[in-house]
C-alpha atoms as a PDB file:
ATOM      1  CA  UNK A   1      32.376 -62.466 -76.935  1.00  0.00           C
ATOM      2  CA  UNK A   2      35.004 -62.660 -74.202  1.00  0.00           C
ATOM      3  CA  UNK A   3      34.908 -61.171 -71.137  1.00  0.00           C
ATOM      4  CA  UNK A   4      37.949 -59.655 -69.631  1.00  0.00           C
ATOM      5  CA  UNK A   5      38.622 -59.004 -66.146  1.00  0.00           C
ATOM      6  CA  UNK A   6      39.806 -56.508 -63.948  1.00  0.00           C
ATOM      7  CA  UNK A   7      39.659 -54.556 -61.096  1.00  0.00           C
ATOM      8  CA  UNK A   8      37.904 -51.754 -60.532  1.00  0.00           C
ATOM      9  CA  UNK A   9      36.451 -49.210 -57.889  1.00  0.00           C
ATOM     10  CA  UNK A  10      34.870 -45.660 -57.300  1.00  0.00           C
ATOM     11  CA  UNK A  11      37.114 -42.834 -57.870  1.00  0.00           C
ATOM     12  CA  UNK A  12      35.740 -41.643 -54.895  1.00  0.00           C
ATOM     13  CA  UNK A  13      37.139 -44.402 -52.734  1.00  0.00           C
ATOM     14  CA  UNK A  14      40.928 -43.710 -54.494  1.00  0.00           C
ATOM     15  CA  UNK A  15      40.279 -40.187 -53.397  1.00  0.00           C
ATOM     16  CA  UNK A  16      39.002 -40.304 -49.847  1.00  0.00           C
ATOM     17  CA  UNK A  17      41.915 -43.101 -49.055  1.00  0.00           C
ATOM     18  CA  UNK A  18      44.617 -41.506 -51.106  1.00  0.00           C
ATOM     19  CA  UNK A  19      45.855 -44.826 -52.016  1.00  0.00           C
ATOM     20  CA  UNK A  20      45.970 -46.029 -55.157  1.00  0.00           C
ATOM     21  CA  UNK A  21      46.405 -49.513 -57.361  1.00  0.00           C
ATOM     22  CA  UNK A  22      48.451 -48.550 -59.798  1.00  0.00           C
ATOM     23  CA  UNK A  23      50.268 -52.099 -59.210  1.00  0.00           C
ATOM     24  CA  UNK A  24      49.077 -55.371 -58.332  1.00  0.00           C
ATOM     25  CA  UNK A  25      50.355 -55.064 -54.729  1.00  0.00           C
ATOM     26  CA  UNK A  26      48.453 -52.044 -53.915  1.00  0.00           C
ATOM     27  CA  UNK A  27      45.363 -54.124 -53.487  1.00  0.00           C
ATOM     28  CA  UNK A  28      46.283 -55.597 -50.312  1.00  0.00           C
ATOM     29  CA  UNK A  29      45.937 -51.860 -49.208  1.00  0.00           C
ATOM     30  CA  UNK A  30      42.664 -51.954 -49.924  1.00  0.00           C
ATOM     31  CA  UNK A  31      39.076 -53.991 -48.781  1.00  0.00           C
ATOM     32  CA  UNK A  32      38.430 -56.711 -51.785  1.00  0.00           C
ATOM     33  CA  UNK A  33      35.101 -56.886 -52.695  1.00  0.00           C
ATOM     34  CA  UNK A  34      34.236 -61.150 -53.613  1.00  0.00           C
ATOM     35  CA  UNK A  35      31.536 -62.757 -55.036  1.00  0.00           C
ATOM     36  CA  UNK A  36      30.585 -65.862 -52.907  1.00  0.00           C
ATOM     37  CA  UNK A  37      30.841 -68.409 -54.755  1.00  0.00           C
ATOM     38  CA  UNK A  38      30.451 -71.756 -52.191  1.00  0.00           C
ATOM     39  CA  UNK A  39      30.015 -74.333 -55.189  1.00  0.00           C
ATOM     40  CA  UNK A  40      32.673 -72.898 -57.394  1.00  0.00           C
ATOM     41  CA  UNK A  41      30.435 -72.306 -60.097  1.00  0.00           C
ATOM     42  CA  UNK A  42      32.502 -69.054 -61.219  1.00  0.00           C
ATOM     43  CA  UNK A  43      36.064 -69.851 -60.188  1.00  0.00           C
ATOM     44  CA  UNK A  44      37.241 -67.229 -63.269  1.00  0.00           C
ATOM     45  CA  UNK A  45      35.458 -64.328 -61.067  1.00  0.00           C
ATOM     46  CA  UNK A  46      37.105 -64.908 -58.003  1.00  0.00           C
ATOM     47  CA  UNK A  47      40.221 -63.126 -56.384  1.00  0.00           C
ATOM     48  CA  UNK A  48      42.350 -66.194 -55.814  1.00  0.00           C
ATOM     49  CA  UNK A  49      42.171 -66.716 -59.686  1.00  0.00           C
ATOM     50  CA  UNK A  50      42.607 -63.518 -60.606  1.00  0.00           C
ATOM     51  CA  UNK A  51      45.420 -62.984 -58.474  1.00  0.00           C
ATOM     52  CA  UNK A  52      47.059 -66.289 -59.024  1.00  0.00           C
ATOM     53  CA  UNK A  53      46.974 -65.255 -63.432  1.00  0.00           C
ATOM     54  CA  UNK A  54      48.318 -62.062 -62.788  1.00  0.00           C
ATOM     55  CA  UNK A  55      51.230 -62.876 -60.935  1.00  0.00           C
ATOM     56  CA  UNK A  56      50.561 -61.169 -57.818  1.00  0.00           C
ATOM     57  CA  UNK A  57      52.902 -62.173 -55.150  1.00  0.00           C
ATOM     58  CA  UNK A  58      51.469 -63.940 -52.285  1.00  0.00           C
ATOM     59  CA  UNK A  59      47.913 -63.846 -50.684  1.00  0.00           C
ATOM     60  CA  UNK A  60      46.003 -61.213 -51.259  1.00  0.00           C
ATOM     61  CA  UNK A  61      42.318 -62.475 -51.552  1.00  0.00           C
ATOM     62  CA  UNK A  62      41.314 -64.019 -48.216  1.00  0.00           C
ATOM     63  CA  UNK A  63      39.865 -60.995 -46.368  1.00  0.00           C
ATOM     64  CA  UNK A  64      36.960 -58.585 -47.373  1.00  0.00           C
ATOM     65  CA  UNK A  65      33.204 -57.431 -47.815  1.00  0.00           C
ATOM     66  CA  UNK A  66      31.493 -60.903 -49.956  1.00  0.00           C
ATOM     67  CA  UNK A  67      27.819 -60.769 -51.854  1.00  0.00           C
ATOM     68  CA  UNK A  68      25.970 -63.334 -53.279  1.00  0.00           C
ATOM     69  CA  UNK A  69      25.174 -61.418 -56.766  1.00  0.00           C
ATOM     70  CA  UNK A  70      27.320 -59.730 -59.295  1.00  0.00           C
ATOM     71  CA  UNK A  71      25.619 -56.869 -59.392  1.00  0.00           C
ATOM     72  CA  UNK A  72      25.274 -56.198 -55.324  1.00  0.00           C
ATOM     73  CA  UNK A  73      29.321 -56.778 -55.845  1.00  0.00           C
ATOM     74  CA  UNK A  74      29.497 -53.830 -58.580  1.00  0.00           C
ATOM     75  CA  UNK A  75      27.035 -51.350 -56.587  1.00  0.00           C
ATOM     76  CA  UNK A  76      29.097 -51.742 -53.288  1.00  0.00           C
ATOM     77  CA  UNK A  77      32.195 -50.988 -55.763  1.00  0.00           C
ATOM     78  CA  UNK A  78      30.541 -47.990 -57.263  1.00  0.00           C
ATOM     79  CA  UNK A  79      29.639 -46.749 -53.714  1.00  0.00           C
ATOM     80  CA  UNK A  80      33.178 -46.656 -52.631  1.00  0.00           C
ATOM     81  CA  UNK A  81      32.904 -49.812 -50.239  1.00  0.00           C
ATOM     82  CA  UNK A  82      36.201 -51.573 -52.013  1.00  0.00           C
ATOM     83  CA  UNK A  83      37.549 -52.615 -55.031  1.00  0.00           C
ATOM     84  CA  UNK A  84      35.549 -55.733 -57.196  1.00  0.00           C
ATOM     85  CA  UNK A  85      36.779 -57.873 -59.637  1.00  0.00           C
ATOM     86  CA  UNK A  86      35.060 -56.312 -62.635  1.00  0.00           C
ATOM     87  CA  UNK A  87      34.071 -58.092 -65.992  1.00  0.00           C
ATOM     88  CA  UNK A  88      33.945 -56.247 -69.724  1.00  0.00           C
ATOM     89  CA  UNK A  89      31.390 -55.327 -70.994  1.00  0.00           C
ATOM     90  CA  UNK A  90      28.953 -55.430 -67.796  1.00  0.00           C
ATOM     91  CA  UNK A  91      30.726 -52.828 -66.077  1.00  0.00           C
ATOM     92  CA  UNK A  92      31.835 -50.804 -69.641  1.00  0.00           C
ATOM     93  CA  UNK A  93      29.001 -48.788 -69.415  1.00  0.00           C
ATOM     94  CA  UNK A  94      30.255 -47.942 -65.512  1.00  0.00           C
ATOM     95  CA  UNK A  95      33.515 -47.144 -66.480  1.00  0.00           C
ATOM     96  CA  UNK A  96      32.091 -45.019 -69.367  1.00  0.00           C
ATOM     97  CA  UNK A  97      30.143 -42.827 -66.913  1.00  0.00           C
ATOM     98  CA  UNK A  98      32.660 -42.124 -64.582  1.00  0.00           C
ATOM     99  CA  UNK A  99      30.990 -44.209 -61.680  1.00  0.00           C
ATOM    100  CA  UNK A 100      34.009 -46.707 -61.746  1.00  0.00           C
ATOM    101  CA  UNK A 101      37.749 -46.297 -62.406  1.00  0.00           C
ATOM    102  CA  UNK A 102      40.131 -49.363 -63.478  1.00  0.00           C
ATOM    103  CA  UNK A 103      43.939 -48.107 -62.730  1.00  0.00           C
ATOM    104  CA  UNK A 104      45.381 -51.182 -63.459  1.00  0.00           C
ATOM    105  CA  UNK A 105      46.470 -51.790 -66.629  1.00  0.00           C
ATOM    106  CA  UNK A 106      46.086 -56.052 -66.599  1.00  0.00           C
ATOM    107  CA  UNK A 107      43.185 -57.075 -67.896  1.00  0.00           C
ATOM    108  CA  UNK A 108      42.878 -61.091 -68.301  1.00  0.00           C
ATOM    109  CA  UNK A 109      40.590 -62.524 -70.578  1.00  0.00           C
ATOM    110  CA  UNK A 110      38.099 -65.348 -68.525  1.00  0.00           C
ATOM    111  CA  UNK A 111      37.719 -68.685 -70.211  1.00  0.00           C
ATOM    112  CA  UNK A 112      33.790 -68.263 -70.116  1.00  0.00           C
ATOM    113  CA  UNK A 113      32.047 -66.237 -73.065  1.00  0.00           C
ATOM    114  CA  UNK A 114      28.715 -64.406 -73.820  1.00  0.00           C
ATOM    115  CA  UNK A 115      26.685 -66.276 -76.500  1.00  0.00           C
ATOM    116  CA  UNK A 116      23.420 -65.822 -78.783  1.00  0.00           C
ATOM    117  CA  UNK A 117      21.568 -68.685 -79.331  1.00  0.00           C
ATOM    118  CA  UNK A 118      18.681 -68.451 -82.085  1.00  0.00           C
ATOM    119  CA  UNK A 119      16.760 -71.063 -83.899  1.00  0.00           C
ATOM    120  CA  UNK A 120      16.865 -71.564 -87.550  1.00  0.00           C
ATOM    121  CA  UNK A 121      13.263 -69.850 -87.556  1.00  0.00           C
ATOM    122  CA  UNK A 122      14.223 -66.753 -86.529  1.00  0.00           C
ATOM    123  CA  UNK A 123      12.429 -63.338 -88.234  1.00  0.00           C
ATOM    124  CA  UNK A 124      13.712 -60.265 -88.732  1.00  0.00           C
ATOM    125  CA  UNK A 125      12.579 -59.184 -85.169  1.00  0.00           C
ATOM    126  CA  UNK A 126      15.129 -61.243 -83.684  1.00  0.00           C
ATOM    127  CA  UNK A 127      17.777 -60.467 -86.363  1.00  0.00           C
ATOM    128  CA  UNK A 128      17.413 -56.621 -85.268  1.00  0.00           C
ATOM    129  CA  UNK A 129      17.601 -57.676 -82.088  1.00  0.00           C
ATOM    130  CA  UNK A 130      20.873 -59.663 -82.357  1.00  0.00           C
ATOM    131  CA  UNK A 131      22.493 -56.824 -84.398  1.00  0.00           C
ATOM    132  CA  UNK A 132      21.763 -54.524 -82.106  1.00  0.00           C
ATOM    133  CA  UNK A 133      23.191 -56.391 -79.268  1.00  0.00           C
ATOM    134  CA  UNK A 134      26.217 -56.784 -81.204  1.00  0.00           C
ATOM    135  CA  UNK A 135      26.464 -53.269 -81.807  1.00  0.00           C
ATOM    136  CA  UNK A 136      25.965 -52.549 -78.233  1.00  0.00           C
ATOM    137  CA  UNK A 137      28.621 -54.764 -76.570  1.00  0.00           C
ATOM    138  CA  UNK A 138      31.327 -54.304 -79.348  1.00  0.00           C
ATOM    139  CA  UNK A 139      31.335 -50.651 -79.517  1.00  0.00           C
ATOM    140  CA  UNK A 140      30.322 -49.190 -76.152  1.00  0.00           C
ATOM    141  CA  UNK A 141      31.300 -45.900 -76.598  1.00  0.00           C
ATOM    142  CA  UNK A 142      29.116 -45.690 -79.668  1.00  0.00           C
ATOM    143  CA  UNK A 143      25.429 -44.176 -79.721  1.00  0.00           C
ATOM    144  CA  UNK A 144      23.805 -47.331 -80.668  1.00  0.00           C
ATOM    145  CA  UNK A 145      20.317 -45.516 -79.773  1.00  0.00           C
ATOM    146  CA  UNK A 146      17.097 -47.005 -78.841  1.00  0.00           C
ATOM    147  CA  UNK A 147      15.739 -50.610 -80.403  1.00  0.00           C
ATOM    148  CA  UNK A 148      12.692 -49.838 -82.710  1.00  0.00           C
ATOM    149  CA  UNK A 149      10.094 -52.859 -82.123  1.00  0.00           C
ATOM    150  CA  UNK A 150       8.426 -53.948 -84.610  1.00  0.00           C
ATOM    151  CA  UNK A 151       4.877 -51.932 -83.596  1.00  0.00           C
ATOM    152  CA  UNK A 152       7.789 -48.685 -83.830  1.00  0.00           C
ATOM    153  CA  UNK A 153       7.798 -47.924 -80.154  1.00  0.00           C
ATOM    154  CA  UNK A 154      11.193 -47.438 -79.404  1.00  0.00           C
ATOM    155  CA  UNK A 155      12.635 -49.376 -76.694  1.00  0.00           C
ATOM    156  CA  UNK A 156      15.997 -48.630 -75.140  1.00  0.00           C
ATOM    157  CA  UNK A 157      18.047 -51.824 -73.813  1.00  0.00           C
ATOM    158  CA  UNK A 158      21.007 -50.141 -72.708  1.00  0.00           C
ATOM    159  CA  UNK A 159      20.052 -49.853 -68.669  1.00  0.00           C
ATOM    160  CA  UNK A 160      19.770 -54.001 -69.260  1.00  0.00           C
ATOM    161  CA  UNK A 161      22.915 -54.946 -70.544  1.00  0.00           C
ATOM    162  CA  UNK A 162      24.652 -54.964 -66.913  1.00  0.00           C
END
């Protein structure tokens, strides 16, 4: 499964600033929010690279707020500190909610993928399992409900799959 990235932000922050980012340029309006990345490990979730595949015209990425997780990144976002360089589907469910907005219209698709890796033992457990991830990812806006385990408790993934 691809991931495809954009920017996105708190509708809050759009508000409160009354700027937008309708277009690429806007952004240098606004306070970029980067994940560190000193060993360029993730060079597809980084500003420069972003910014470089969309065309935008000159620097844009060198200033603003950095954190050393994804997820710090996305909660500073959703808290109105600046805009992030978001990734479908971790920040689908997000966007969903209302919690983060993504004006622009480019999305760019990152060379790096999601994958499921099972042995050639697997039981039905982890066939439910995989079908319900797939279910999940490729149809957020769908109700794909809790995960029955195999005792029937019903667990519910959905808060996981950030």
């Amino acid at each position: 499964m691809p991931l495809r990235l954009f920017p996105v932000s708190s509708p809050t922050l759009l508000r409160i600033s009354g700027r937008t980012f309708n277009r690429i340029e806007d952004l240098r309006h606004h306070t970029l929010l980067h994940l560190s990345d000193t060993q360029n490990a993730w060079p597809w979730l980084q500003w420069s690279e972003w910014l470089k595949e969309a065309g935008a015209p000159g620097p844009l990425a060198d200033i603003g707020l950095r954190f050393s997780h994804f997820d710090q990144m996305i909660h500073a976002a959703t808290m109105g500190h600046g805009i992030a360089l978001g990734s479908s589907p971790l920040v689908d469910y997000l966007l969903k909610e209302g919690a983060l907005v993504a004006p622009l219209v480019k999305r760019l698709v990152s060379p790096r993928s999601f994958y499921i890796c099972r042995g050639p033992r697997s039981d039905d457990a982890v066939s439910s399992l995989v079908d319900w991830l797939m279910t999940a990812v490729e149809t957020p806006d769908a109700e794909t409900g809790p995960l029955e385990t195999l005792a029937g408790a019903a667990i519910d993934l959905r808060p996981w799959l950030v």
